[in-house]
PDB file of N, CA and C in Angstrom:
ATOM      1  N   UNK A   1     198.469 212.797   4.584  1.00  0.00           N
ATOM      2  CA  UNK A   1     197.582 211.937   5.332  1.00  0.00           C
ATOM      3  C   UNK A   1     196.640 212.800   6.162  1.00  0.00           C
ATOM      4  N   UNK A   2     195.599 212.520   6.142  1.00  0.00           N
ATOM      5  CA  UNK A   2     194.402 213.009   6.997  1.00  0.00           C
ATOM      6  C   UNK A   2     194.854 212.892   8.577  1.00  0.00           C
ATOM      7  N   UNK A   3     193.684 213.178   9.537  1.00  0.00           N
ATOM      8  CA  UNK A   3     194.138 213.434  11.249  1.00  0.00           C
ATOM      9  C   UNK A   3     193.368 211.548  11.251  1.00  0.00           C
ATOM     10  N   UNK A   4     194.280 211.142  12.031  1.00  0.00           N
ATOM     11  CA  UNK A   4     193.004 209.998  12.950  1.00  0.00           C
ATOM     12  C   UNK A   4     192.232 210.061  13.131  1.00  0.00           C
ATOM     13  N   UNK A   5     191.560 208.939  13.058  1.00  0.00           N
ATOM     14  CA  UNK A   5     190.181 208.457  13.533  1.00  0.00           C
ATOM     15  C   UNK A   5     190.072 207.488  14.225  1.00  0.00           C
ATOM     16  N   UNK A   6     189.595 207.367  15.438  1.00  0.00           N
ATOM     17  CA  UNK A   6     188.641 206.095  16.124  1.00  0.00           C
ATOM     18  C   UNK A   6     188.058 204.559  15.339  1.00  0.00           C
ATOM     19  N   UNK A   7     188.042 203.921  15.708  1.00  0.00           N
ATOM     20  CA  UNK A   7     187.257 202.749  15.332  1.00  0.00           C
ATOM     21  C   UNK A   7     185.832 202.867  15.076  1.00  0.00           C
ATOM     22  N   UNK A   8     185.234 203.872  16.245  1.00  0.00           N
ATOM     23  CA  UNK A   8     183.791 204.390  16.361  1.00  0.00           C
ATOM     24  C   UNK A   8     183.795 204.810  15.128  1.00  0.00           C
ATOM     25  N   UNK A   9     184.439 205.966  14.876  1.00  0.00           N
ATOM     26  CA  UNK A   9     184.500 206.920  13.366  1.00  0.00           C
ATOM     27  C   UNK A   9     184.229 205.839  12.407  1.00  0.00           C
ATOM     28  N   UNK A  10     185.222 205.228  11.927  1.00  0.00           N
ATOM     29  CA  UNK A  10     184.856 204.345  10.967  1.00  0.00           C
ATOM     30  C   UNK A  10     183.798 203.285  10.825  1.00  0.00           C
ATOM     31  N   UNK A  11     183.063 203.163  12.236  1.00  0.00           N
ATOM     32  CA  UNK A  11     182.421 201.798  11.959  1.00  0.00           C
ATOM     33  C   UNK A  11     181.103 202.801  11.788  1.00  0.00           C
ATOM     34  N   UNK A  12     181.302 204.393  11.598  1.00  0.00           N
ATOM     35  CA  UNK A  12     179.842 205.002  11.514  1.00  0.00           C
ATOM     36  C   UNK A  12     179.763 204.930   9.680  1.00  0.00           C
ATOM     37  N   UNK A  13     180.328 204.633   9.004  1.00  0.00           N
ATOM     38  CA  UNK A  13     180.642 204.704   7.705  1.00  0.00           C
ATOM     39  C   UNK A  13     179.725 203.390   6.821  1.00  0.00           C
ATOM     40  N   UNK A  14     178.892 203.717   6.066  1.00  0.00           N
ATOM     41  CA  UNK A  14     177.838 202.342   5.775  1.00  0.00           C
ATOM     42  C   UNK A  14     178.212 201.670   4.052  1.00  0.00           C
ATOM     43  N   UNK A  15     179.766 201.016   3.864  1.00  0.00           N
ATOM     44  CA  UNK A  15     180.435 200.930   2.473  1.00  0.00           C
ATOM     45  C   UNK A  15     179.288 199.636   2.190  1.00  0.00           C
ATOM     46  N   UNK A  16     178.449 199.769   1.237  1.00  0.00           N
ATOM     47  CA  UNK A  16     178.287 198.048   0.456  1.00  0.00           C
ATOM     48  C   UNK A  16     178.635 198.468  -0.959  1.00  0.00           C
ATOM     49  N   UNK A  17     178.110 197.044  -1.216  1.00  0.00           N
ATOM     50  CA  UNK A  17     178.288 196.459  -2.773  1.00  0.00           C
ATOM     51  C   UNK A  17     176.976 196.733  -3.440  1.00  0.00           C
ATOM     52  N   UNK A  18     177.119 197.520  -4.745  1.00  0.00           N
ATOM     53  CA  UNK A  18     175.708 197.392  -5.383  1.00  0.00           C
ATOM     54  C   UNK A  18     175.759 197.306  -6.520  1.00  0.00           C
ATOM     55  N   UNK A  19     175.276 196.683  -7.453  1.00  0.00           N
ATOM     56  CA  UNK A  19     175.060 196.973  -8.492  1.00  0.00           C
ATOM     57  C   UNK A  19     174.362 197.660  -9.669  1.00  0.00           C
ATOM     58  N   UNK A  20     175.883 198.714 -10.832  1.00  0.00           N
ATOM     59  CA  UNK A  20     174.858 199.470 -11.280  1.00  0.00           C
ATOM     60  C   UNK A  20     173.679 199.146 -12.572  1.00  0.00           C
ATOM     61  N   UNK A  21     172.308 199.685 -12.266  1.00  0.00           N
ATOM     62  CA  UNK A  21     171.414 199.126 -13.252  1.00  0.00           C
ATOM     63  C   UNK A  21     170.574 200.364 -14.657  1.00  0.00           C
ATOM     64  N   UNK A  22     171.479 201.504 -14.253  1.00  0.00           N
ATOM     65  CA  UNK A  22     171.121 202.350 -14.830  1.00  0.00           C
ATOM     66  C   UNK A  22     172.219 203.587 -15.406  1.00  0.00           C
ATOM     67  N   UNK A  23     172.726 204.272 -16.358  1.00  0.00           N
ATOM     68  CA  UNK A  23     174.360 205.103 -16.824  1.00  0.00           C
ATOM     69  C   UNK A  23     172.924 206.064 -17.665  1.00  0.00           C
ATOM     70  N   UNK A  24     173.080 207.175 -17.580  1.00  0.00           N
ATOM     71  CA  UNK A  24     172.575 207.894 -17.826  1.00  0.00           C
ATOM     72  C   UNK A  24     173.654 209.934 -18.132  1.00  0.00           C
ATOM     73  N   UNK A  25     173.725 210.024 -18.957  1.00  0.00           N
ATOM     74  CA  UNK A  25     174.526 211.439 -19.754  1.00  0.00           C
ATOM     75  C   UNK A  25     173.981 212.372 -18.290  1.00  0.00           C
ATOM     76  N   UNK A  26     174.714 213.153 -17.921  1.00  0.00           N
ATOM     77  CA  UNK A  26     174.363 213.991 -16.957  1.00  0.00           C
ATOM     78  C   UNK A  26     175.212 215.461 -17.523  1.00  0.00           C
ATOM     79  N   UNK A  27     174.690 215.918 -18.199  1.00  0.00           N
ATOM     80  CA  UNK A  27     174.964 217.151 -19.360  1.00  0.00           C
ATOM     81  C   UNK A  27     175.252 218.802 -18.044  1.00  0.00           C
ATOM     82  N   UNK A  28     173.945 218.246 -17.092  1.00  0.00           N
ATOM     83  CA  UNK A  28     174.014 219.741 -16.458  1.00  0.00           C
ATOM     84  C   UNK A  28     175.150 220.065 -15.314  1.00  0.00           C
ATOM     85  N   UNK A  29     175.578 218.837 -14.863  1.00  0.00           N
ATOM     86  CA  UNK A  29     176.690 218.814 -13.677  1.00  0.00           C
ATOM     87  C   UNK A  29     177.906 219.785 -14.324  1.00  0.00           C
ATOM     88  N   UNK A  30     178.314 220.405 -13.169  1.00  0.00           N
ATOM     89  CA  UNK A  30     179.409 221.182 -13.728  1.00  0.00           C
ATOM     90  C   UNK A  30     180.859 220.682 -14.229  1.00  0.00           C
ATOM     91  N   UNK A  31     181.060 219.087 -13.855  1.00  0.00           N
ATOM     92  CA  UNK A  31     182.117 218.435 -15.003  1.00  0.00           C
ATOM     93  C   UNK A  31     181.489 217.189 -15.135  1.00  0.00           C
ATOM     94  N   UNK A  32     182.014 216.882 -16.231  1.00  0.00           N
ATOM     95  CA  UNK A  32     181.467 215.651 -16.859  1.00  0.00           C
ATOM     96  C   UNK A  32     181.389 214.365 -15.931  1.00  0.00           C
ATOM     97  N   UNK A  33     179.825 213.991 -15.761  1.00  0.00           N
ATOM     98  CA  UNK A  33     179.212 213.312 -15.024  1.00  0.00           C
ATOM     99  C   UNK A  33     178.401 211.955 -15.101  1.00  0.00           C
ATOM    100  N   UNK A  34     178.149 210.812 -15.058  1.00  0.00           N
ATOM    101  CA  UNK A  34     177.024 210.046 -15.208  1.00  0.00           C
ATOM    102  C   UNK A  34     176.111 210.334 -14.318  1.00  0.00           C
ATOM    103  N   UNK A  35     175.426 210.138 -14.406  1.00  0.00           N
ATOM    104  CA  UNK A  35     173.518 209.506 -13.235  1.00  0.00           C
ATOM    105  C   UNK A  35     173.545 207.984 -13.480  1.00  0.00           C
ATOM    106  N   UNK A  36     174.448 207.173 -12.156  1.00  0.00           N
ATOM    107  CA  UNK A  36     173.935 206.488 -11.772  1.00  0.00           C
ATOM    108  C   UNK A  36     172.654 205.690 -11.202  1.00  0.00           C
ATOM    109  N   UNK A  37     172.152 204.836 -11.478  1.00  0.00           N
ATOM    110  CA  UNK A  37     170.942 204.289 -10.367  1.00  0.00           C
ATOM    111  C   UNK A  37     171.589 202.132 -10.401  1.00  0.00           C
ATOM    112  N   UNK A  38     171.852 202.758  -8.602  1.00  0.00           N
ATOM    113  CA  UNK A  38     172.595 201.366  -8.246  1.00  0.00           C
ATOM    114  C   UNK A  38     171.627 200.476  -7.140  1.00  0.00           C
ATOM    115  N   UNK A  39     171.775 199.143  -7.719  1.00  0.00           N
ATOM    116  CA  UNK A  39     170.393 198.353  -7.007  1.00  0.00           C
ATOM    117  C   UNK A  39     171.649 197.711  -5.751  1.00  0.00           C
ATOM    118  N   UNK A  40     171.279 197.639  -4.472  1.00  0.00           N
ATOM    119  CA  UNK A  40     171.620 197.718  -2.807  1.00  0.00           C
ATOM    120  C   UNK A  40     170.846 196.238  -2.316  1.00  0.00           C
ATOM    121  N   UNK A  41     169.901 195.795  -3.562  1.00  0.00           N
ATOM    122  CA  UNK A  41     169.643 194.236  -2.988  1.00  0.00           C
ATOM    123  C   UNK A  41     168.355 194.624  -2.304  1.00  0.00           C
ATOM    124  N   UNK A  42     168.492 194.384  -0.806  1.00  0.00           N
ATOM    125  CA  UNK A  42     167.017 194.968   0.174  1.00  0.00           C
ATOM    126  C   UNK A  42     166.935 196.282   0.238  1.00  0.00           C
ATOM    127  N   UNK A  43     168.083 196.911   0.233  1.00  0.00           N
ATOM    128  CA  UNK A  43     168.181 198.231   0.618  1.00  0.00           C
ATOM    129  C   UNK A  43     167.452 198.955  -0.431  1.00  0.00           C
ATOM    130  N   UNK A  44     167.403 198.474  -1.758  1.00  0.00           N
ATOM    131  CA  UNK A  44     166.497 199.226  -2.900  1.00  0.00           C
ATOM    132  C   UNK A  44     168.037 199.597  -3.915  1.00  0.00           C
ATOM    133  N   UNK A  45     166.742 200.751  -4.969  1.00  0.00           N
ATOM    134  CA  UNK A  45     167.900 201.280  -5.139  1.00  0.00           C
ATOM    135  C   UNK A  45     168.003 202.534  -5.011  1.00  0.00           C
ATOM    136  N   UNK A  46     169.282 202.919  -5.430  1.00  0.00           N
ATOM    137  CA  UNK A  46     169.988 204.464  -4.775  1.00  0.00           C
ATOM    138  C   UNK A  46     170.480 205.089  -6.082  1.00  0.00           C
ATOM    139  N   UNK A  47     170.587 206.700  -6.134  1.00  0.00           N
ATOM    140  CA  UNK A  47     170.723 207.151  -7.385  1.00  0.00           C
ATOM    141  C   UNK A  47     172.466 207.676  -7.195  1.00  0.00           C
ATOM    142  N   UNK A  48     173.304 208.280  -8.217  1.00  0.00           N
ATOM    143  CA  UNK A  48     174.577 208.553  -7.688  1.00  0.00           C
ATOM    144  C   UNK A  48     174.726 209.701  -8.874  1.00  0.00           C
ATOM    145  N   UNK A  49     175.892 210.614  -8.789  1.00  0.00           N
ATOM    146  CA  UNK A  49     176.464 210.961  -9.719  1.00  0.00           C
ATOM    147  C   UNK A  49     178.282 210.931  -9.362  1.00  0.00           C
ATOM    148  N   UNK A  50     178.632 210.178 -11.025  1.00  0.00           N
ATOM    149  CA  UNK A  50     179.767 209.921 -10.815  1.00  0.00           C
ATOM    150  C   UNK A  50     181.007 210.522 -11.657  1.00  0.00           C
ATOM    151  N   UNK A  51     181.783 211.246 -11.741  1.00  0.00           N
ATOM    152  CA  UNK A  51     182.925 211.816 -12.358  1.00  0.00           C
ATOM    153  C   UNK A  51     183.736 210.498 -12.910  1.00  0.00           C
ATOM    154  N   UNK A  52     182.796 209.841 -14.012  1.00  0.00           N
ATOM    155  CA  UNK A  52     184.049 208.894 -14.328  1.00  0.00           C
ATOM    156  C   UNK A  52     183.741 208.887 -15.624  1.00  0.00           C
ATOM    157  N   UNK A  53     183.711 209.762 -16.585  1.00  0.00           N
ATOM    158  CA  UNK A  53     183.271 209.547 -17.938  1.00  0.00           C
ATOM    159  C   UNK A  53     184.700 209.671 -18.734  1.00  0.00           C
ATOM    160  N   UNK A  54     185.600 209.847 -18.112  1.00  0.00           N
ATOM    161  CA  UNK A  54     187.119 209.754 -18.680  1.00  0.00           C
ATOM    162  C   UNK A  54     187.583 208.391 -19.073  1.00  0.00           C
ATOM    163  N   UNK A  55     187.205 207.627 -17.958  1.00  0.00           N
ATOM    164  CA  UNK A  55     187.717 205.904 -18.301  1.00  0.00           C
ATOM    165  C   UNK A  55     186.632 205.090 -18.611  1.00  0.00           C
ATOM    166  N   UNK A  56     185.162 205.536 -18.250  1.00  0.00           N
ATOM    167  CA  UNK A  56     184.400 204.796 -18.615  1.00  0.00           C
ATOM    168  C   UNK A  56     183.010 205.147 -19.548  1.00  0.00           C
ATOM    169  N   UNK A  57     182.747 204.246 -20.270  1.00  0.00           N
ATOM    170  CA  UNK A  57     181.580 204.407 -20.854  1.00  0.00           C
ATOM    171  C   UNK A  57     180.454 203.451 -20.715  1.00  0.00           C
ATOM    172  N   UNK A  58     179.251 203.951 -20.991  1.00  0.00           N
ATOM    173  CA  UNK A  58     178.390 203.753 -20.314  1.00  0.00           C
ATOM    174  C   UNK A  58     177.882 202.225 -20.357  1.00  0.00           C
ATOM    175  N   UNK A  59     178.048 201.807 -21.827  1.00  0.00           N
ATOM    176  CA  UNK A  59     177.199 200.740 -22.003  1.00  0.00           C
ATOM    177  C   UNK A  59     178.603 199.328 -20.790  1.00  0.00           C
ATOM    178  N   UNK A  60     180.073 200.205 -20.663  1.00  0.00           N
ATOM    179  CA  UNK A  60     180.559 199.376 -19.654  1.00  0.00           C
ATOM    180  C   UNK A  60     179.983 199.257 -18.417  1.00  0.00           C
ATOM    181  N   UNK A  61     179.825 200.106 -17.694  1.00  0.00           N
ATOM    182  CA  UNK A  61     178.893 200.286 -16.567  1.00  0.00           C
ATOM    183  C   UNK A  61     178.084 199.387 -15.991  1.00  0.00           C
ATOM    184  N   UNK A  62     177.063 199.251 -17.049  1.00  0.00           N
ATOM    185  CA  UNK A  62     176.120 198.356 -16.901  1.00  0.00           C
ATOM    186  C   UNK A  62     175.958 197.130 -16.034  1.00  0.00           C
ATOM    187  N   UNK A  63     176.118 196.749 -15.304  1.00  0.00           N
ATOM    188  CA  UNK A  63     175.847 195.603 -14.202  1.00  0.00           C
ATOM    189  C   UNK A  63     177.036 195.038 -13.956  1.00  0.00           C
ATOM    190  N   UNK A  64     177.890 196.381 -13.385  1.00  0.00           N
ATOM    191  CA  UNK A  64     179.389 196.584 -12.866  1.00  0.00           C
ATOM    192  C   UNK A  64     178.997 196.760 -11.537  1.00  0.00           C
ATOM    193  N   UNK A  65     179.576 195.643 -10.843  1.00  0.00           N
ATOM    194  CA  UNK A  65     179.213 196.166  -9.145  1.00  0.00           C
ATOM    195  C   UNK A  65     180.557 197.184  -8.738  1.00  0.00           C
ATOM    196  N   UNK A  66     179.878 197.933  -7.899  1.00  0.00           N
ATOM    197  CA  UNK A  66     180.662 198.875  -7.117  1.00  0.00           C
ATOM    198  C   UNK A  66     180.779 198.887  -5.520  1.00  0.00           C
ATOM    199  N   UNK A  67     181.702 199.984  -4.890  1.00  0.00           N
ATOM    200  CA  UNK A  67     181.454 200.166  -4.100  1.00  0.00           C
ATOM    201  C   UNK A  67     180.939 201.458  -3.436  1.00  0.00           C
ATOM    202  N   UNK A  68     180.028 201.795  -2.593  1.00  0.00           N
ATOM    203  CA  UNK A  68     179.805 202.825  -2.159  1.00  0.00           C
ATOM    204  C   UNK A  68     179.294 203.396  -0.686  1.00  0.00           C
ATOM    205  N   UNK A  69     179.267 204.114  -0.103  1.00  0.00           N
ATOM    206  CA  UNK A  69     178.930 204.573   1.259  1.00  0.00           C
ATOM    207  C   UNK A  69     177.304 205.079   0.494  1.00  0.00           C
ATOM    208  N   UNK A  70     176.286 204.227   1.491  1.00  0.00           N
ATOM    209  CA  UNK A  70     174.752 204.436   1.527  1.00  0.00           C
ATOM    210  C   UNK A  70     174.589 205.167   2.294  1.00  0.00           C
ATOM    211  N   UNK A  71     174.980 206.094   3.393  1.00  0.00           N
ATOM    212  CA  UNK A  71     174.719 206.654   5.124  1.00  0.00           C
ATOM    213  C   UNK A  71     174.921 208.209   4.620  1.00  0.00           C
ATOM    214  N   UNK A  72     175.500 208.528   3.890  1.00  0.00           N
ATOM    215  CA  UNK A  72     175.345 210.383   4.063  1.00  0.00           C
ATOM    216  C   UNK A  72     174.442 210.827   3.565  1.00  0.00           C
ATOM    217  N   UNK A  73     174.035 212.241   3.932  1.00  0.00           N
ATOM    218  CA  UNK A  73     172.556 212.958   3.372  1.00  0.00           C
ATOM    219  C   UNK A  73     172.521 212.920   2.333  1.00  0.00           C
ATOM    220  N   UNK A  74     171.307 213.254   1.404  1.00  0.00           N
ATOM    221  CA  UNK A  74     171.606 213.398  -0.026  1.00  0.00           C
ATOM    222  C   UNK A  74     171.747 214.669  -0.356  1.00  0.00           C
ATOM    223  N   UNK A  75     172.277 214.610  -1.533  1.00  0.00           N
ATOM    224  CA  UNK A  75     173.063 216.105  -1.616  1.00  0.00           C
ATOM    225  C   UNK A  75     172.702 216.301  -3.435  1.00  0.00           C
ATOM    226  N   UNK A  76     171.650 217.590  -3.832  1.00  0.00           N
ATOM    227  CA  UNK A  76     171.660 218.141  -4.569  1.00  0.00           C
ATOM    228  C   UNK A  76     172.845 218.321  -5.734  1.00  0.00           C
ATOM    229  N   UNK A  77     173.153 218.038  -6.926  1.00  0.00           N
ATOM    230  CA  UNK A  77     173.836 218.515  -7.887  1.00  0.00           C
ATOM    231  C   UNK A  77     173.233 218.832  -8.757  1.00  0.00           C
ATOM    232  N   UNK A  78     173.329 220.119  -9.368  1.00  0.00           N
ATOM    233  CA  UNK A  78     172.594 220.606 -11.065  1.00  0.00           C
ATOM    234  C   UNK A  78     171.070 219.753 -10.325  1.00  0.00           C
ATOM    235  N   UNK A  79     170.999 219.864 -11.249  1.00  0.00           N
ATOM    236  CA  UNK A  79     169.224 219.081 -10.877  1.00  0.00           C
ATOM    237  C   UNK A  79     169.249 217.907 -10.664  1.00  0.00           C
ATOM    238  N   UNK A  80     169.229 216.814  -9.732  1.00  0.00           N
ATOM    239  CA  UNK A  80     169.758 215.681  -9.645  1.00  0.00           C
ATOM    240  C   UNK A  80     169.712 215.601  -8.336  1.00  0.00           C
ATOM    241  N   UNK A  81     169.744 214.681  -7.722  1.00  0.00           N
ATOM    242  CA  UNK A  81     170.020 214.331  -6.057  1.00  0.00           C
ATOM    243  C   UNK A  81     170.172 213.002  -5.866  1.00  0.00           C
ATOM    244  N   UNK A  82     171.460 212.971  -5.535  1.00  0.00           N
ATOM    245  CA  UNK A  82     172.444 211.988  -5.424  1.00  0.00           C
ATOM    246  C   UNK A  82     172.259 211.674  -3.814  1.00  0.00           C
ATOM    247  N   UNK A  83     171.861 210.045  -3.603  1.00  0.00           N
ATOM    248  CA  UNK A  83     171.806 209.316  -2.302  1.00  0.00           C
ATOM    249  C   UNK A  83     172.999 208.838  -1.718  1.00  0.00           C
ATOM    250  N   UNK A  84     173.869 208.617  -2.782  1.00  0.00           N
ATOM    251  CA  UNK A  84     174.986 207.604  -2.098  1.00  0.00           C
ATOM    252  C   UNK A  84     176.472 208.420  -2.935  1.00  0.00           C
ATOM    253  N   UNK A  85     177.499 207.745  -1.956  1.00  0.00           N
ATOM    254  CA  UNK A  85     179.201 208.359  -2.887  1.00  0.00           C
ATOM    255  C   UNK A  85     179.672 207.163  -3.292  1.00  0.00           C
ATOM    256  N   UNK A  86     179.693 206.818  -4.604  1.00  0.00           N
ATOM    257  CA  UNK A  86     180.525 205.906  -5.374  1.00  0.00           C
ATOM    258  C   UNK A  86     181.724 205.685  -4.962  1.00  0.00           C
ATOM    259  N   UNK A  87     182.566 205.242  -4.308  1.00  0.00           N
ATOM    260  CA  UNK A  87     183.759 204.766  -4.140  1.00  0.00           C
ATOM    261  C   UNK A  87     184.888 204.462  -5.259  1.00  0.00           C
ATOM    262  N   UNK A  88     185.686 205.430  -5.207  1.00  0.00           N
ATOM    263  CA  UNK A  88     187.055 205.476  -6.478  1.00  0.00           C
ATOM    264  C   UNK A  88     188.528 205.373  -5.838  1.00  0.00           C
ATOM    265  N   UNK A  89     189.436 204.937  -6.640  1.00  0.00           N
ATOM    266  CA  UNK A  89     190.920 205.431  -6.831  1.00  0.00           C
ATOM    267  C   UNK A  89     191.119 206.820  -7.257  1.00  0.00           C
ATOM    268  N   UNK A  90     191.636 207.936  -6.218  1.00  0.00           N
ATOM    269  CA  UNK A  90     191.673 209.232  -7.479  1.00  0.00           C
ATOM    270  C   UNK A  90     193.623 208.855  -8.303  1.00  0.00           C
ATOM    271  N   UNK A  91     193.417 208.746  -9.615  1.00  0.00           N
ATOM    272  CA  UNK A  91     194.425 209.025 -10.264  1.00  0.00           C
ATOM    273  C   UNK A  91     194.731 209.314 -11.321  1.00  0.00           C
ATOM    274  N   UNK A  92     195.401 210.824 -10.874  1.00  0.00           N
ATOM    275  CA  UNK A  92     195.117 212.561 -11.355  1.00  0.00           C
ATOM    276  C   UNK A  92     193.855 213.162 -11.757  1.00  0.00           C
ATOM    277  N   UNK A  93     193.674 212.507 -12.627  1.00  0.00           N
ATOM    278  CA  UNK A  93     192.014 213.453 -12.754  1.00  0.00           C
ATOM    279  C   UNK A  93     191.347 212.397 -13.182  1.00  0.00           C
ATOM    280  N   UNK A  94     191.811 211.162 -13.197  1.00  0.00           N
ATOM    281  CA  UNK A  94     190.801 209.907 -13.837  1.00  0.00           C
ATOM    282  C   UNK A  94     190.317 209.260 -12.170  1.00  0.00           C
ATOM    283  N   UNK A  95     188.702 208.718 -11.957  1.00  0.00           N
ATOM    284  CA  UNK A  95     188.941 207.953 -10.891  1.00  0.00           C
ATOM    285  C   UNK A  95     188.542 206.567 -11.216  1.00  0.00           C
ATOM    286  N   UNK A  96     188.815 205.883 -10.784  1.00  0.00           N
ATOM    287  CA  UNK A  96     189.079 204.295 -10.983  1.00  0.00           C
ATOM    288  C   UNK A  96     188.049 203.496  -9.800  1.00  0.00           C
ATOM    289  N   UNK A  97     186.592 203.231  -9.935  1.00  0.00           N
ATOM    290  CA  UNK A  97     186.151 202.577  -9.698  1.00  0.00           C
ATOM    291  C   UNK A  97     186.121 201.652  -8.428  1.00  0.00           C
ATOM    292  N   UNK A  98     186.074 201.313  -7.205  1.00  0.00           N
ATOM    293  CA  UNK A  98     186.796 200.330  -6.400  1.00  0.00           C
ATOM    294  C   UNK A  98     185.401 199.373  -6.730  1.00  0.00           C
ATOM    295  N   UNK A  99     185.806 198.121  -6.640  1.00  0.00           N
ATOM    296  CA  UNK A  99     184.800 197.296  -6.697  1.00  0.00           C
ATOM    297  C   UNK A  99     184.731 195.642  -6.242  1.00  0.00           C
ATOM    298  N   UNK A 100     184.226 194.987  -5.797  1.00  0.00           N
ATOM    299  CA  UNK A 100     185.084 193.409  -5.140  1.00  0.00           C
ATOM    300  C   UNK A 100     185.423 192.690  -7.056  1.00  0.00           C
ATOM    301  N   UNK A 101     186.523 191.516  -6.166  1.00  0.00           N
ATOM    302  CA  UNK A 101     186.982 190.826  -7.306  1.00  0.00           C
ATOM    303  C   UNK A 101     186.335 190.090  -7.703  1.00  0.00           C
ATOM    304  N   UNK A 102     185.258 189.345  -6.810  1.00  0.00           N
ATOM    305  CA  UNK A 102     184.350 188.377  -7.447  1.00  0.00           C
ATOM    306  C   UNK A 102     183.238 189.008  -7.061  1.00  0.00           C
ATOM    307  N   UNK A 103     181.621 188.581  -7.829  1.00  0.00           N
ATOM    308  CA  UNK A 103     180.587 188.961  -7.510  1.00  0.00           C
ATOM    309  C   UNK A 103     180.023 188.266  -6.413  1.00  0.00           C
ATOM    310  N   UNK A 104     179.119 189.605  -5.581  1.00  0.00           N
ATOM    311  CA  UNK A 104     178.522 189.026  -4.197  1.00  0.00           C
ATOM    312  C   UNK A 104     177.363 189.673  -4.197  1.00  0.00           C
ATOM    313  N   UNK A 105     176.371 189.056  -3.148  1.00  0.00           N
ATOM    314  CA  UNK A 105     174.921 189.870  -3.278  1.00  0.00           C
ATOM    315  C   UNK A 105     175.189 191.348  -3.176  1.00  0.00           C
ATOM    316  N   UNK A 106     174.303 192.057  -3.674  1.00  0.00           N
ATOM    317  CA  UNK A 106     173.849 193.021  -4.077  1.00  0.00           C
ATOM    318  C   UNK A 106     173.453 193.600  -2.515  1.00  0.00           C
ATOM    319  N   UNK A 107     173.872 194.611  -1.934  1.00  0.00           N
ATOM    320  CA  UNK A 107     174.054 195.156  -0.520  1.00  0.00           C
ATOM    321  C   UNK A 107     174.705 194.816   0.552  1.00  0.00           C
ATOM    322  N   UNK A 108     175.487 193.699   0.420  1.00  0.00           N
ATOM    323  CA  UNK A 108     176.459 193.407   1.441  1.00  0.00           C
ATOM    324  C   UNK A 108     177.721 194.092   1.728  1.00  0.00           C
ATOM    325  N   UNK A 109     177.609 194.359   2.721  1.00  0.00           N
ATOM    326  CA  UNK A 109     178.872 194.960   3.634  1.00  0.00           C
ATOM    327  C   UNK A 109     180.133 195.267   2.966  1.00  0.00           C
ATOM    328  N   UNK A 110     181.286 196.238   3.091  1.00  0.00           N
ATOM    329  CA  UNK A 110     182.154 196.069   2.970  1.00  0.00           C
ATOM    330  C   UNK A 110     182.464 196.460   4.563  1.00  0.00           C
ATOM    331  N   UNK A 111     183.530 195.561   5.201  1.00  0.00           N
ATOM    332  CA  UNK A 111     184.023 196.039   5.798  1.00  0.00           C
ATOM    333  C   UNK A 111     185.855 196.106   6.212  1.00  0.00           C
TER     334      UNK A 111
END
């Protein structure tokens, strides 16, 4: 288990729902990767790269809502620059997607 955190801590954390509208081969990442591009509703959309080409394929993807944190910097991979962190289950080397059970607009909250 990680150290504690505050309430503050966590409520600095920005999780919504988006849906993805774009699965794209991401060949140059150093393990096998998609290029996400996930639509946030108002927020627009946001690009991702995701380590899930073990359980998933692409044409599944496709207008699979997820979850993800919109609030951290963007961060360079291989050539690529990823806005947001996809939200997963890690289990062992597969990660598993988190995502709501029913569909909801496109940028709303998780909290």
């Amino acid at each position: 288990m990680k150290s504690t955190i505050t309430f503050e801590d966590f409520s600095k954390i920005d999780l919504r729902v988006g849906t993805i509208v774009e699965v794209n081969d991401f060949p140059e990442a150093r393990k096998p990767a998609y290029q996400l591009t996930i639509d946030f509703g108002e927020l627009g959309l946001k690009k991702s790269s995701a380590q899930i080409t073990s359980l998933y394929k692409k044409e599944d993807l496709l207008n699979k809502q997820i979850i993800a944190n919109i609030n951290f910097p963007k961060k360079q991979i291989a050539n690529f620059m990823s806005e947001c962190l996809v939200m997963g289950a890690v289990n062992g080397k597969d990660v598993i997607l988190l995502n709501p059970e029913t569909k909801v607009k496109n940028g709303s909250v998780v909290s």
